[in-house]
N, C-alpha and C. Protein backbone atom coordinates (compact mmCIF):
# COMPACT_ATOMS: atom_id res chain seq x y z
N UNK A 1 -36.50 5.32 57.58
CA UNK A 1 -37.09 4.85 58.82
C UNK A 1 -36.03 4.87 59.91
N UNK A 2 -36.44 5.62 61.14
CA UNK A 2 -35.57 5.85 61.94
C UNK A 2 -35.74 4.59 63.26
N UNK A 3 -35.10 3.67 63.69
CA UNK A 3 -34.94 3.02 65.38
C UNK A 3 -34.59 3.47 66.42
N UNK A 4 -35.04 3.58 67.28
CA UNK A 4 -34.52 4.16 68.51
C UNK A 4 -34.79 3.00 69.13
N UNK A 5 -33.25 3.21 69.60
CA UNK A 5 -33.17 1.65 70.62
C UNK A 5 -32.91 2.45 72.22
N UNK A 6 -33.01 1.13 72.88
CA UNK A 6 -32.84 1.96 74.28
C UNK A 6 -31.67 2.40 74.78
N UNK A 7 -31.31 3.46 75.69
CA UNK A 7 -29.87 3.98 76.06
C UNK A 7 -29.84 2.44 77.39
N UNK A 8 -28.61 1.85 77.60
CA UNK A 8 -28.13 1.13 78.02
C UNK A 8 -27.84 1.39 79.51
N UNK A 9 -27.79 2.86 79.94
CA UNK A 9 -26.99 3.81 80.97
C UNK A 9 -28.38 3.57 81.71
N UNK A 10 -29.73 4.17 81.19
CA UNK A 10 -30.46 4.15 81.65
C UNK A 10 -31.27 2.81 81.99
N UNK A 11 -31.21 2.08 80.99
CA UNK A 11 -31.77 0.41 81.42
C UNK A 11 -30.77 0.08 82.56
N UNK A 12 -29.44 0.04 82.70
CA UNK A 12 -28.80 -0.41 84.55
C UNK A 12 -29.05 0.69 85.28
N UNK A 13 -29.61 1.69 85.02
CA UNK A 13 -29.48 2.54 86.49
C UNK A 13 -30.90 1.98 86.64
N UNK A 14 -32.33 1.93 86.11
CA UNK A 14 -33.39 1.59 86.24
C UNK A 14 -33.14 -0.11 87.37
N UNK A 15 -32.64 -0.72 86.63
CA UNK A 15 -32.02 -2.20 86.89
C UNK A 15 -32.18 -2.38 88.71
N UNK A 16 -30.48 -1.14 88.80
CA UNK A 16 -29.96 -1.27 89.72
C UNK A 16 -30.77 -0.11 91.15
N UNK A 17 -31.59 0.42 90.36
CA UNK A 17 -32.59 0.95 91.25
C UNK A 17 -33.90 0.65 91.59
N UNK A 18 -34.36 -0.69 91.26
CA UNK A 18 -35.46 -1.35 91.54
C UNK A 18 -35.53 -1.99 92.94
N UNK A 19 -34.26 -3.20 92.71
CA UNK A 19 -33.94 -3.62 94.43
C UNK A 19 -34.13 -2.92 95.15
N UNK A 20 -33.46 -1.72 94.98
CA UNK A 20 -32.96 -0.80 96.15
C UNK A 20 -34.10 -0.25 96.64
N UNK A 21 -35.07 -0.28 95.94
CA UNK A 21 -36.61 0.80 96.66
C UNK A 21 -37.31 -0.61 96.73
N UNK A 22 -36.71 -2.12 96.84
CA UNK A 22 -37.82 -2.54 97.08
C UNK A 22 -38.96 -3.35 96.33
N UNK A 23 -39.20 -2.62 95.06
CA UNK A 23 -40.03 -3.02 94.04
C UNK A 23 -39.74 -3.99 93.76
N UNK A 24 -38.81 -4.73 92.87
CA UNK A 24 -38.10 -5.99 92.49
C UNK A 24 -38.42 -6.95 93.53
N UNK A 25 -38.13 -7.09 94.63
CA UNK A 25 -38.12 -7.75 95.81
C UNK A 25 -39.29 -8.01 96.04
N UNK A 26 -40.48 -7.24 96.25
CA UNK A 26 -41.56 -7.56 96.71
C UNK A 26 -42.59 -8.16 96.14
N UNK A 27 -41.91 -8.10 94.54
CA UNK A 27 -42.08 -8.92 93.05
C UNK A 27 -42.26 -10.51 93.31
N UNK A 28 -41.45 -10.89 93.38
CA UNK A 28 -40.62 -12.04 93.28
C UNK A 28 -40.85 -12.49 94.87
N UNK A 29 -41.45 -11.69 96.15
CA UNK A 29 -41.29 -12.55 96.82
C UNK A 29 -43.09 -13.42 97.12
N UNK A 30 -43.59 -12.81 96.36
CA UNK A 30 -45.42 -13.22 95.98
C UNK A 30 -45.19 -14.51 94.97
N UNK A 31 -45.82 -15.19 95.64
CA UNK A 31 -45.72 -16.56 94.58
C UNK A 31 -47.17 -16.40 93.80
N UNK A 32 -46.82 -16.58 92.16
CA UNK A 32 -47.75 -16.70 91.32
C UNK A 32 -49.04 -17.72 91.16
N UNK A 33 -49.97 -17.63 91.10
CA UNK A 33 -51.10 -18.14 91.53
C UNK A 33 -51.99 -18.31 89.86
N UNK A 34 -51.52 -19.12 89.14
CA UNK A 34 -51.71 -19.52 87.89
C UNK A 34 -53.51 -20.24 87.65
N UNK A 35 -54.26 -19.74 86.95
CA UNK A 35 -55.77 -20.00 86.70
C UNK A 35 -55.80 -20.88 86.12
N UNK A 36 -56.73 -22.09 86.11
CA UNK A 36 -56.80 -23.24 85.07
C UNK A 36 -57.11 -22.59 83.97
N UNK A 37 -57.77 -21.60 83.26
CA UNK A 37 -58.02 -21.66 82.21
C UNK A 37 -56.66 -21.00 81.55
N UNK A 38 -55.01 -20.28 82.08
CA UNK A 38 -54.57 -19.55 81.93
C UNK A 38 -53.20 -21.21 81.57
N UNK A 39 -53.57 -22.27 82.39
CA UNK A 39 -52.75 -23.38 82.23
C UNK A 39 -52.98 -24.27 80.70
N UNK A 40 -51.99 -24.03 79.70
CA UNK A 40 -52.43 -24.68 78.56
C UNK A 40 -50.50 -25.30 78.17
N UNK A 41 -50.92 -26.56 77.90
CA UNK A 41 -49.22 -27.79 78.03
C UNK A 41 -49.46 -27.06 76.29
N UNK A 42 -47.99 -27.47 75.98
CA UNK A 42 -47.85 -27.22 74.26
C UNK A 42 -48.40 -27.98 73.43
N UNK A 43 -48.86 -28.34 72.46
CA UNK A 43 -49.15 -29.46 71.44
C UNK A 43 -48.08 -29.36 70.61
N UNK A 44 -48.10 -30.51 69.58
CA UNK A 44 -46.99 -30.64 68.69
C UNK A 44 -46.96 -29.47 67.50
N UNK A 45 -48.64 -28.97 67.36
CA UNK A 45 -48.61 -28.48 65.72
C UNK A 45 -48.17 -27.70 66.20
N UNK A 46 -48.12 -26.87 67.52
CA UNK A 46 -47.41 -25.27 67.57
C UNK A 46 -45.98 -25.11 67.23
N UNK A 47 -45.15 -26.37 67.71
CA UNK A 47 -44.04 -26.56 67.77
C UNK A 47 -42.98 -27.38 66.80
N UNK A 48 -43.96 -27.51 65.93
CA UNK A 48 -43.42 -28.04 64.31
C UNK A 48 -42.89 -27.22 63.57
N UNK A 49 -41.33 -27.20 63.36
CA UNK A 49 -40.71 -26.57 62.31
C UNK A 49 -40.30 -25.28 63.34
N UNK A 50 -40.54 -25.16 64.69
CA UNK A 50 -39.94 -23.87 65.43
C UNK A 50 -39.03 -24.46 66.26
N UNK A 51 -37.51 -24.05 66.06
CA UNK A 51 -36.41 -24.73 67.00
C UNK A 51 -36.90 -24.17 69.01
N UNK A 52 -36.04 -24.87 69.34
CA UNK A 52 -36.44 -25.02 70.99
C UNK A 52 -35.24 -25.11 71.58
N UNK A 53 -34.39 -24.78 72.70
CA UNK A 53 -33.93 -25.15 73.76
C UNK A 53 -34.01 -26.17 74.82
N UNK A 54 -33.41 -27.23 74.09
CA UNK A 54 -33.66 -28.44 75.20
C UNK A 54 -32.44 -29.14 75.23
N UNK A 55 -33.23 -30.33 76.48
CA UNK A 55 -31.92 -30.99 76.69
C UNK A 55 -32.32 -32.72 75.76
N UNK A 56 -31.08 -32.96 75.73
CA UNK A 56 -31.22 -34.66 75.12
C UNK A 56 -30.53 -35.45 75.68
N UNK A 57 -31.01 -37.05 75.73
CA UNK A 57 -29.84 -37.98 76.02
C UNK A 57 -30.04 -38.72 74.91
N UNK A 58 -29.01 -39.56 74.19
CA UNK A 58 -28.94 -40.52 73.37
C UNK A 58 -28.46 -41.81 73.72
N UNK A 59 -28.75 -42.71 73.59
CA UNK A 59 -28.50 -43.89 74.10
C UNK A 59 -28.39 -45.34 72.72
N UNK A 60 -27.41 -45.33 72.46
CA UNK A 60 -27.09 -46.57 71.68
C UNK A 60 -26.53 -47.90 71.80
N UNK A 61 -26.49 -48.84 71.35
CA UNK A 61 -26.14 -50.36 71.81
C UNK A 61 -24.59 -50.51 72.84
N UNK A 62 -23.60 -49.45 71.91
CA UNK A 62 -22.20 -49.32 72.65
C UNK A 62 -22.33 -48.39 73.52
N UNK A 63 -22.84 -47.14 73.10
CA UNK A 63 -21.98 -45.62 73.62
C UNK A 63 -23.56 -44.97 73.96
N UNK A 64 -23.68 -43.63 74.85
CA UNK A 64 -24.21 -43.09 75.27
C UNK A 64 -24.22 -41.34 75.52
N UNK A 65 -24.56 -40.61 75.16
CA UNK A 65 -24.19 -39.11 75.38
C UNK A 65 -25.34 -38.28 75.71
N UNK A 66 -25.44 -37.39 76.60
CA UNK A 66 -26.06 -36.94 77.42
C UNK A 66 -26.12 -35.15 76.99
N UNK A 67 -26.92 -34.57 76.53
CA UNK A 67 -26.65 -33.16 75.85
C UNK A 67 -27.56 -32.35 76.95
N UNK A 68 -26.62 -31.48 77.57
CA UNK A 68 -27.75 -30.81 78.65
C UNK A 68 -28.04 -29.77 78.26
N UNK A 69 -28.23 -28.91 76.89
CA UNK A 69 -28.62 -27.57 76.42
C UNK A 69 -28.35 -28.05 74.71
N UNK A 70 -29.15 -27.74 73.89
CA UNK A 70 -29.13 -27.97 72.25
C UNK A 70 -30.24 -27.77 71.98
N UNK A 71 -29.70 -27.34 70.50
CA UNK A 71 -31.37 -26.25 70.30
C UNK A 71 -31.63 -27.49 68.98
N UNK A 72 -32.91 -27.03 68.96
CA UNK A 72 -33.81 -29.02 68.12
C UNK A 72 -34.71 -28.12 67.25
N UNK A 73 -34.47 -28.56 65.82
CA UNK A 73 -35.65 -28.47 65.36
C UNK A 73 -36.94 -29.54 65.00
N UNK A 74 -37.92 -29.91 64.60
CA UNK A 74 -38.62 -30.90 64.64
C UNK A 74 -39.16 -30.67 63.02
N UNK A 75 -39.11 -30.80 62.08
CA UNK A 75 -40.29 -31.10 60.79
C UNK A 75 -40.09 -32.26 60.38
N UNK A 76 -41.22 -32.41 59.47
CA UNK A 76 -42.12 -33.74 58.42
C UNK A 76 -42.62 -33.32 56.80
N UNK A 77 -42.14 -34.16 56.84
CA UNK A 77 -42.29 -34.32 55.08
C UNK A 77 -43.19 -35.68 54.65
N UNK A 78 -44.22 -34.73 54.05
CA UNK A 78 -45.55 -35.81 53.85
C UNK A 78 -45.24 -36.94 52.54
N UNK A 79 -45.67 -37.94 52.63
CA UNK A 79 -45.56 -38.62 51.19
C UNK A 79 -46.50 -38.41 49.73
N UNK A 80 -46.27 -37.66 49.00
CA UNK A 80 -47.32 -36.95 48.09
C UNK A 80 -47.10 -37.86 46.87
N UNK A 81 -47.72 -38.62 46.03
CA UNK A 81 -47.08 -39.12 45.06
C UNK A 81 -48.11 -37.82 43.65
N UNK A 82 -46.77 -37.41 42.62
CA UNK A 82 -47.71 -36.24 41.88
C UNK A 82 -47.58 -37.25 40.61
N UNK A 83 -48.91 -36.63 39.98
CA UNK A 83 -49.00 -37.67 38.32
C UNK A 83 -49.23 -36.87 37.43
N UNK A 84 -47.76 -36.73 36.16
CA UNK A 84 -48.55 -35.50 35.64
C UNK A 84 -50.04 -35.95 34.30
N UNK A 85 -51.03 -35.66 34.10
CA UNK A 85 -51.16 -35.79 32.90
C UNK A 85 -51.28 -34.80 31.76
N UNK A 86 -51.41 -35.48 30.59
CA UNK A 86 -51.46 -34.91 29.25
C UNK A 86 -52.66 -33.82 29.00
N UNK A 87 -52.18 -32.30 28.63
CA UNK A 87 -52.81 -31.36 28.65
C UNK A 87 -53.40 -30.64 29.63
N UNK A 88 -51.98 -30.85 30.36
CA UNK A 88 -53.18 -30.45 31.99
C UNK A 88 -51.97 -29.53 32.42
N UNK A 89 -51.89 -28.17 33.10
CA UNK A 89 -50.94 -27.70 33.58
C UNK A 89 -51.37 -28.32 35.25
N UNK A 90 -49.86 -28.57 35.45
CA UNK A 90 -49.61 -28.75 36.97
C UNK A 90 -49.39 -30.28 36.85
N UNK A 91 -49.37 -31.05 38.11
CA UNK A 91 -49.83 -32.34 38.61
C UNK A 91 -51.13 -32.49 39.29
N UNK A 92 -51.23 -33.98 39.06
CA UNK A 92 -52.47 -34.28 39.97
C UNK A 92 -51.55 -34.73 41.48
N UNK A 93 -52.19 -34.64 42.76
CA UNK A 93 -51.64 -34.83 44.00
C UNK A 93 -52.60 -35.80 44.73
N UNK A 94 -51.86 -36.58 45.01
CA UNK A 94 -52.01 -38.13 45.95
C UNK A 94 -51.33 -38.12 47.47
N UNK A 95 -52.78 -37.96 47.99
CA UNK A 95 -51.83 -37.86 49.60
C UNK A 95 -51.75 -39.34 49.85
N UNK A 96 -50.27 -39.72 50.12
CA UNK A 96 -50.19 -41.40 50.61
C UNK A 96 -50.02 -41.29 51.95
N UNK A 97 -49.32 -40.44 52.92
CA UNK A 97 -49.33 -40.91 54.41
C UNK A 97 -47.81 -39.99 54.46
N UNK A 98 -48.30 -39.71 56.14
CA UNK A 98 -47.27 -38.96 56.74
C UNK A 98 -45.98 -39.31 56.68
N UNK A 99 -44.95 -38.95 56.77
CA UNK A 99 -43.18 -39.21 56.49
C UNK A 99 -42.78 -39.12 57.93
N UNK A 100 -41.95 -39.42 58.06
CA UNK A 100 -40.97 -39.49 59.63
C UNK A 100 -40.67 -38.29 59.92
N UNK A 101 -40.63 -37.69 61.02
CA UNK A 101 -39.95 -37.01 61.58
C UNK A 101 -38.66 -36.31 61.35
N UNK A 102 -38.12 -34.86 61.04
CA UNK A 102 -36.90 -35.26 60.84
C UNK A 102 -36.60 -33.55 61.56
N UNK A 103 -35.47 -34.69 62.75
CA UNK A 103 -34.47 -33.98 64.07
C UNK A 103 -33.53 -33.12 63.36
N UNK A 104 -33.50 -31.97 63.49
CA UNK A 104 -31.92 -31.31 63.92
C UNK A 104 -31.81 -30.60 64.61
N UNK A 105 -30.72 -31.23 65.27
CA UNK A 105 -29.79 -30.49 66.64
C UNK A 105 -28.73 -29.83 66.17
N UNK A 106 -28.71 -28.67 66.88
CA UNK A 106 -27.13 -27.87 67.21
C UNK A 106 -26.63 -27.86 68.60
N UNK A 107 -25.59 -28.49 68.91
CA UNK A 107 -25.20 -28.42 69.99
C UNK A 107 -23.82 -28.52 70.06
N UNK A 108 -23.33 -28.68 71.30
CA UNK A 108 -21.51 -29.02 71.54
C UNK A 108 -20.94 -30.06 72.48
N UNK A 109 -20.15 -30.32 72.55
CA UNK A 109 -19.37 -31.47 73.52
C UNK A 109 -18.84 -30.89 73.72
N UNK A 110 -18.58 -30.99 75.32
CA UNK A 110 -17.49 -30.15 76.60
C UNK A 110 -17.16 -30.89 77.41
N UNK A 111 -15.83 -30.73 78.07
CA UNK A 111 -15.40 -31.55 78.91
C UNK A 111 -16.00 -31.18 80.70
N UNK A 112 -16.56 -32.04 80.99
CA UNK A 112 -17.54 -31.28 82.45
C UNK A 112 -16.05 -32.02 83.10
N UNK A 113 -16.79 -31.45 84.58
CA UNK A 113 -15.80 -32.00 85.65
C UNK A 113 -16.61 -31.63 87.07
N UNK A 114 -16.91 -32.63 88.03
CA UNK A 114 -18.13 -32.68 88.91
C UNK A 114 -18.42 -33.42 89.11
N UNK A 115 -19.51 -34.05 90.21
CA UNK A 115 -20.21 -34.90 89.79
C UNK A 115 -21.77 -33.80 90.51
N UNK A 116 -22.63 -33.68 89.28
CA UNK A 116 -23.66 -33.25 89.62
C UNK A 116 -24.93 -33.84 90.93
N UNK A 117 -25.05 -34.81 91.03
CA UNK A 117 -25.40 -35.71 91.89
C UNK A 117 -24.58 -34.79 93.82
N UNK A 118 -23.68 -34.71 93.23
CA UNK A 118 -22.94 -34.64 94.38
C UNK A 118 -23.02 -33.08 94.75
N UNK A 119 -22.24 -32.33 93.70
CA UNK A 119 -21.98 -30.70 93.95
C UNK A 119 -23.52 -30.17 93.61
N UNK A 120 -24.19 -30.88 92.88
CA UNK A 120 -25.52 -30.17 92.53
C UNK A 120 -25.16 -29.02 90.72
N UNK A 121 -24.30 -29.53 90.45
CA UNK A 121 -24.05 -28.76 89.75
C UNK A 121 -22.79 -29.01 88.68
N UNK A 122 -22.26 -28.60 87.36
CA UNK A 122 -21.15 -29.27 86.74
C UNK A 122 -20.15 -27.93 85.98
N UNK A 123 -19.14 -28.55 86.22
CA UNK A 123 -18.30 -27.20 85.38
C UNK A 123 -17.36 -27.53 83.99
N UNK A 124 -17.29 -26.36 83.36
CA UNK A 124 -16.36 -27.00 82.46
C UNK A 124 -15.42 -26.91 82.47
N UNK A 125 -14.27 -28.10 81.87
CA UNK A 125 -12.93 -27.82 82.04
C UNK A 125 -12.14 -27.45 80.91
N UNK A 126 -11.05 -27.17 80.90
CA UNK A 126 -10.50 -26.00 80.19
C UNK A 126 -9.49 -26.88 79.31
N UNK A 127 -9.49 -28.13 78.63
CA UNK A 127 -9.14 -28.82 77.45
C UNK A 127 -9.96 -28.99 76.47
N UNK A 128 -9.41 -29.70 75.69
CA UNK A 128 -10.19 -30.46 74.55
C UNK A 128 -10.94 -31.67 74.61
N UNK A 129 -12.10 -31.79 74.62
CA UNK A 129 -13.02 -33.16 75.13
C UNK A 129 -12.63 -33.85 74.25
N UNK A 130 -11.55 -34.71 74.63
CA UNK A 130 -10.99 -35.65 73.69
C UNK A 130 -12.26 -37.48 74.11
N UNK A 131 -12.04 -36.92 75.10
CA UNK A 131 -12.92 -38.59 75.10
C UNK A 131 -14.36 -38.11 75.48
N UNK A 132 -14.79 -37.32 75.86
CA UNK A 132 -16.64 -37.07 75.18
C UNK A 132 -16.74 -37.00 73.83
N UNK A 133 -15.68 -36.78 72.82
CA UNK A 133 -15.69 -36.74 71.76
C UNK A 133 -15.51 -38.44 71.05
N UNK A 134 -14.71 -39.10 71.65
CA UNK A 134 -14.80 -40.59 71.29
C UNK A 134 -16.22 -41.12 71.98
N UNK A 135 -16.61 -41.29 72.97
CA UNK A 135 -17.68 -41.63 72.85
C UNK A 135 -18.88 -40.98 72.20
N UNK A 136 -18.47 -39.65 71.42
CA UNK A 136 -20.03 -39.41 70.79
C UNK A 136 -19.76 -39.98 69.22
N UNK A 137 -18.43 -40.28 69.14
CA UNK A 137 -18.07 -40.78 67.77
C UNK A 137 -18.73 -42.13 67.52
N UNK A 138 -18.14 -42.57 68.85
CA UNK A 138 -18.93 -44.12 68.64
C UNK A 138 -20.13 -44.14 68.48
N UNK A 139 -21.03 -43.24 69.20
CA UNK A 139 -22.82 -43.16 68.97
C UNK A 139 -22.57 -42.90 67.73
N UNK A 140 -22.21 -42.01 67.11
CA UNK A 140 -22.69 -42.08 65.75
C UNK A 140 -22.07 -42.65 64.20
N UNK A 141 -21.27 -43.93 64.74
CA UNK A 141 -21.23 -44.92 64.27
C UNK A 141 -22.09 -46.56 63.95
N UNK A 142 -22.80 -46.20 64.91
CA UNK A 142 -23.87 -47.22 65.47
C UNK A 142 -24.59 -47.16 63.93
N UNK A 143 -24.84 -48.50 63.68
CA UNK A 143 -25.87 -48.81 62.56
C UNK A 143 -27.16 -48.80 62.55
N UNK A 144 -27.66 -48.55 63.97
CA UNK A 144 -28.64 -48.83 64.43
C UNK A 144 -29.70 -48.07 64.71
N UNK A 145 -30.65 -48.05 65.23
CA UNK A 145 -31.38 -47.10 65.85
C UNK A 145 -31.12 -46.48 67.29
N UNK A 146 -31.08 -45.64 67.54
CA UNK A 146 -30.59 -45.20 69.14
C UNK A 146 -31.99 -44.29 69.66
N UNK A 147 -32.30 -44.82 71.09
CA UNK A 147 -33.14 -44.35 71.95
C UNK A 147 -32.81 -43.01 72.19
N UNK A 148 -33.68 -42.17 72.20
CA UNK A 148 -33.46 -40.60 72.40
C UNK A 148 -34.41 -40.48 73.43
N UNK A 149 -34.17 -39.58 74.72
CA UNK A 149 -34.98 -38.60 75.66
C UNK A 149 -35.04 -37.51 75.78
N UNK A 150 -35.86 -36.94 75.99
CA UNK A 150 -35.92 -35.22 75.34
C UNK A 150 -37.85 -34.86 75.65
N UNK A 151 -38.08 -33.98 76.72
CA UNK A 151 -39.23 -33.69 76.90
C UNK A 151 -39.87 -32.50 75.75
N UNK A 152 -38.61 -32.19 74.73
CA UNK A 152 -39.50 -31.66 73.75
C UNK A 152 -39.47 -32.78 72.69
N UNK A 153 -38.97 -33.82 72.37
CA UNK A 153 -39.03 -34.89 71.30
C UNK A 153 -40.74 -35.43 71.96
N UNK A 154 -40.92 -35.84 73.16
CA UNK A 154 -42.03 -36.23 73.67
C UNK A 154 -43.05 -35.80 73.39
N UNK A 155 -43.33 -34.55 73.06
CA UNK A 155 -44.62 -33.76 72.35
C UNK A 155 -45.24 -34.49 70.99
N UNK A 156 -43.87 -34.79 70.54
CA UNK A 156 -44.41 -35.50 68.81
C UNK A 156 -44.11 -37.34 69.26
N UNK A 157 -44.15 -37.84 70.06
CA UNK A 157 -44.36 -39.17 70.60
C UNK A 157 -42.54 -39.52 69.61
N UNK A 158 -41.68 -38.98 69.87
CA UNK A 158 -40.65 -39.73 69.63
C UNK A 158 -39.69 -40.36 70.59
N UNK A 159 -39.19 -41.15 70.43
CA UNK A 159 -38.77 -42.22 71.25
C UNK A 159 -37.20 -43.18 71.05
N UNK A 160 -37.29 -43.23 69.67
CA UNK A 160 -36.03 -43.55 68.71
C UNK A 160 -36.23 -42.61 67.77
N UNK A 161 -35.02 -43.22 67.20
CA UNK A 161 -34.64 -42.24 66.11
C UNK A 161 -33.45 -43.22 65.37
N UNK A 162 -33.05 -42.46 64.15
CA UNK A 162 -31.69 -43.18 63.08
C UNK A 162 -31.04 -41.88 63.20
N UNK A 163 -30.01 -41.76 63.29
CA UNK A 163 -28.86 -40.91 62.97
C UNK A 163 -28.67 -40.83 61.13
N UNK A 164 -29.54 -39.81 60.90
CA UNK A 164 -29.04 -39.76 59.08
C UNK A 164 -27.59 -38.61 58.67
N UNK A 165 -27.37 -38.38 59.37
CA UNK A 165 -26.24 -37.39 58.52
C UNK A 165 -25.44 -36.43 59.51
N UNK A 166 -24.03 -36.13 59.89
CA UNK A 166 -23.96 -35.02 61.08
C UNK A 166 -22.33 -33.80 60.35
N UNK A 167 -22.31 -33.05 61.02
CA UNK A 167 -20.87 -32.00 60.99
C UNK A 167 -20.47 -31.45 61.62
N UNK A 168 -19.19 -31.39 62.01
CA UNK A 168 -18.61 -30.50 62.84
C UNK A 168 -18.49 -29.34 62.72
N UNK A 169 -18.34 -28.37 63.36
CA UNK A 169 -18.14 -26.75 63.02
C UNK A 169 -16.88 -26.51 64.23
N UNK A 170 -16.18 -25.54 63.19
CA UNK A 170 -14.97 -25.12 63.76
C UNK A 170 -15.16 -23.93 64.46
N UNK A 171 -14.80 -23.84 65.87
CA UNK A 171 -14.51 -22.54 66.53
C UNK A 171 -13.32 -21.91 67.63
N UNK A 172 -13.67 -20.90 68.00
CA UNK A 172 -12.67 -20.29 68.50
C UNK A 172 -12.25 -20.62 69.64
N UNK A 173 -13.44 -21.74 70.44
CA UNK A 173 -13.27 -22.17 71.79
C UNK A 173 -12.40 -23.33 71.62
N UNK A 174 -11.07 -23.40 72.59
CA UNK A 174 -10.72 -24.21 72.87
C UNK A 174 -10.67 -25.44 73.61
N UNK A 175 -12.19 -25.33 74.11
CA UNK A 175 -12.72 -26.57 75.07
C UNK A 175 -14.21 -27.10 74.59
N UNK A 176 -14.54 -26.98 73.17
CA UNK A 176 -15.47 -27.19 72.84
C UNK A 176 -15.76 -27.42 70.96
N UNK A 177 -16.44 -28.33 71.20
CA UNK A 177 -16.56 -29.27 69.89
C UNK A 177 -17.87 -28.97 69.50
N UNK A 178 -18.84 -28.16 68.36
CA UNK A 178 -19.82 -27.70 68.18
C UNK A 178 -20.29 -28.89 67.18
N UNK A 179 -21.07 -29.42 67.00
CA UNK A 179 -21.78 -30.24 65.64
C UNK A 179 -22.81 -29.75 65.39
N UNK A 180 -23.28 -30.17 64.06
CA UNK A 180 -24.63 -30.62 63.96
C UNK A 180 -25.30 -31.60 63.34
N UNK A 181 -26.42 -32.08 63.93
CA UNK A 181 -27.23 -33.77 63.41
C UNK A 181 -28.39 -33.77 62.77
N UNK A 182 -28.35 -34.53 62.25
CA UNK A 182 -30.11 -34.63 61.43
C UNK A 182 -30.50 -36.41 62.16
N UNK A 183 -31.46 -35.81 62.64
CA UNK A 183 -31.95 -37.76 62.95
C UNK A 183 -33.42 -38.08 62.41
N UNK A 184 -33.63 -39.08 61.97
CA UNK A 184 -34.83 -40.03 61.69
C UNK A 184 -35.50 -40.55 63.14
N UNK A 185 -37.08 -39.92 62.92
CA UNK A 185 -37.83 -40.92 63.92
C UNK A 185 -38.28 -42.04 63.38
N UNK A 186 -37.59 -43.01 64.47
CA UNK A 186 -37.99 -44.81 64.12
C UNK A 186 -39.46 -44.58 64.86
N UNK A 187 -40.17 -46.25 64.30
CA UNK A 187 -40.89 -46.97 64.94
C UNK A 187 -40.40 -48.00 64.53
N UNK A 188 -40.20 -49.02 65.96
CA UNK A 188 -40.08 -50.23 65.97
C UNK A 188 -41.58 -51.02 65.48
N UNK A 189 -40.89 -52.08 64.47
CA UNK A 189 -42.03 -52.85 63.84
C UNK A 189 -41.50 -54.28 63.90
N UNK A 190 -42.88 -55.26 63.57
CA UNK A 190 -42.56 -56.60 64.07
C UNK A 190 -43.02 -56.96 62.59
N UNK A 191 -42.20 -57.72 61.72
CA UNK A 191 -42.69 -59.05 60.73
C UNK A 191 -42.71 -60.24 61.22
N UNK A 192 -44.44 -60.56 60.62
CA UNK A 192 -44.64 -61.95 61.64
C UNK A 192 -44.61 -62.81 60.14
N UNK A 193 -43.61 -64.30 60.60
CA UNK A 193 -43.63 -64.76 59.11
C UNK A 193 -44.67 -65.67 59.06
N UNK A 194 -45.27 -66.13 58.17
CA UNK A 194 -46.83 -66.76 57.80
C UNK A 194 -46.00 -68.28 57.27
N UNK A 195 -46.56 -69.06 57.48
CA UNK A 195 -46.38 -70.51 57.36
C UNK A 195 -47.22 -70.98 55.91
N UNK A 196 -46.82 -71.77 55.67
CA UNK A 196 -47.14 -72.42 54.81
C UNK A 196 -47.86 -73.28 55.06
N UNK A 197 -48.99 -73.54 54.26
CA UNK A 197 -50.41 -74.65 54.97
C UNK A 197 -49.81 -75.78 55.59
């Protein structure tokens, strides 16, 4: 089986000859005019178990970290209880109820320098994020549950989360600290204690 991929020479001269006649330009300067029936928001089942490009903030009791690009995956693991019995190939299967959520991120810590607010914009600087790296240490020291924001966590109504497990990965950049996390979606729950007659 033969591929033919595209010549490269010809994809920039195409590129760089679109502007120039015009075409490109007159593209882009028509604003798109989108149909209600053509407008459809994501649901969760599409996006279960397919990683994404987003941004996160984490927010815990001490420390706080702010991830402006990390790619997320989202799956669930159902609670099945199996029973085997006698003379039977297989198990019998007991659906008990849905399982939590379970996050992983790939992303990195970098040392910015800016203030976005201000320049509109942030850059990176050219050390070792020694202290974005202490404060993401401390987040994930926290015993606790930590508040997560993330307009793709929002699709599957998550809100918290537990930090279950994370690693660093080593690379060639010298201004950047790559990990990766697995998190638990919480729900906060209330035990109400019952009195005695």
């Amino acid at each position: 089986m033969v591929v033919a991929l595209p010549d490269i020479r010809f994809m920039s001269r195409g590129v760089l000859q679109t502007p120039l006649l015009g075409v490109g330009l007159a593209f882009f300067n028509q604003p798109l005019t989108p149909k209600e029936e053509s407008l459809k928001l994501p649901v969760r089942e599409e996006w279960l178990g397919r990683p994404a490009l987003a941004s996160l903030a984490i927010k815990g009791e001490k420390a706080s970290v702010t991830l402006a690009e990390c790619v997320m995956t989202v799956t669930m693991e159902r609670h099945i209880v199996t029973t085997a019995l006698q003379g039977r190939h297989g198990t019998v299967k007991e659906y008990i109820s849905d399982g939590d959520y379970q996050i992983e991120v790939s992303a990195s810590v970098q040392p910015y320098v800016g203030d976005p607010s201000v320049d509109g914009f942030r850059l990176v600087d050219d050390h070792y994020p020694v202290e974005e790296l202490e404060a993401f240490i401390g987040l994930l020291n926290e015993q606790a549950a930590v508040a997560v924001q993330s307009d793709f966590l929002r699709l599957f109504g998550i809100y918290s989360a537990v930090i279950k497990s994370y690693s660093y990965e080593q690379e060639t950049h010298s201004n950047r600290q790559a990990f990766k996390m697995t998190l638990l979606s919480d729900e906060p729950y209330e035990i109400k204690a019952q009195q005695d007659g």
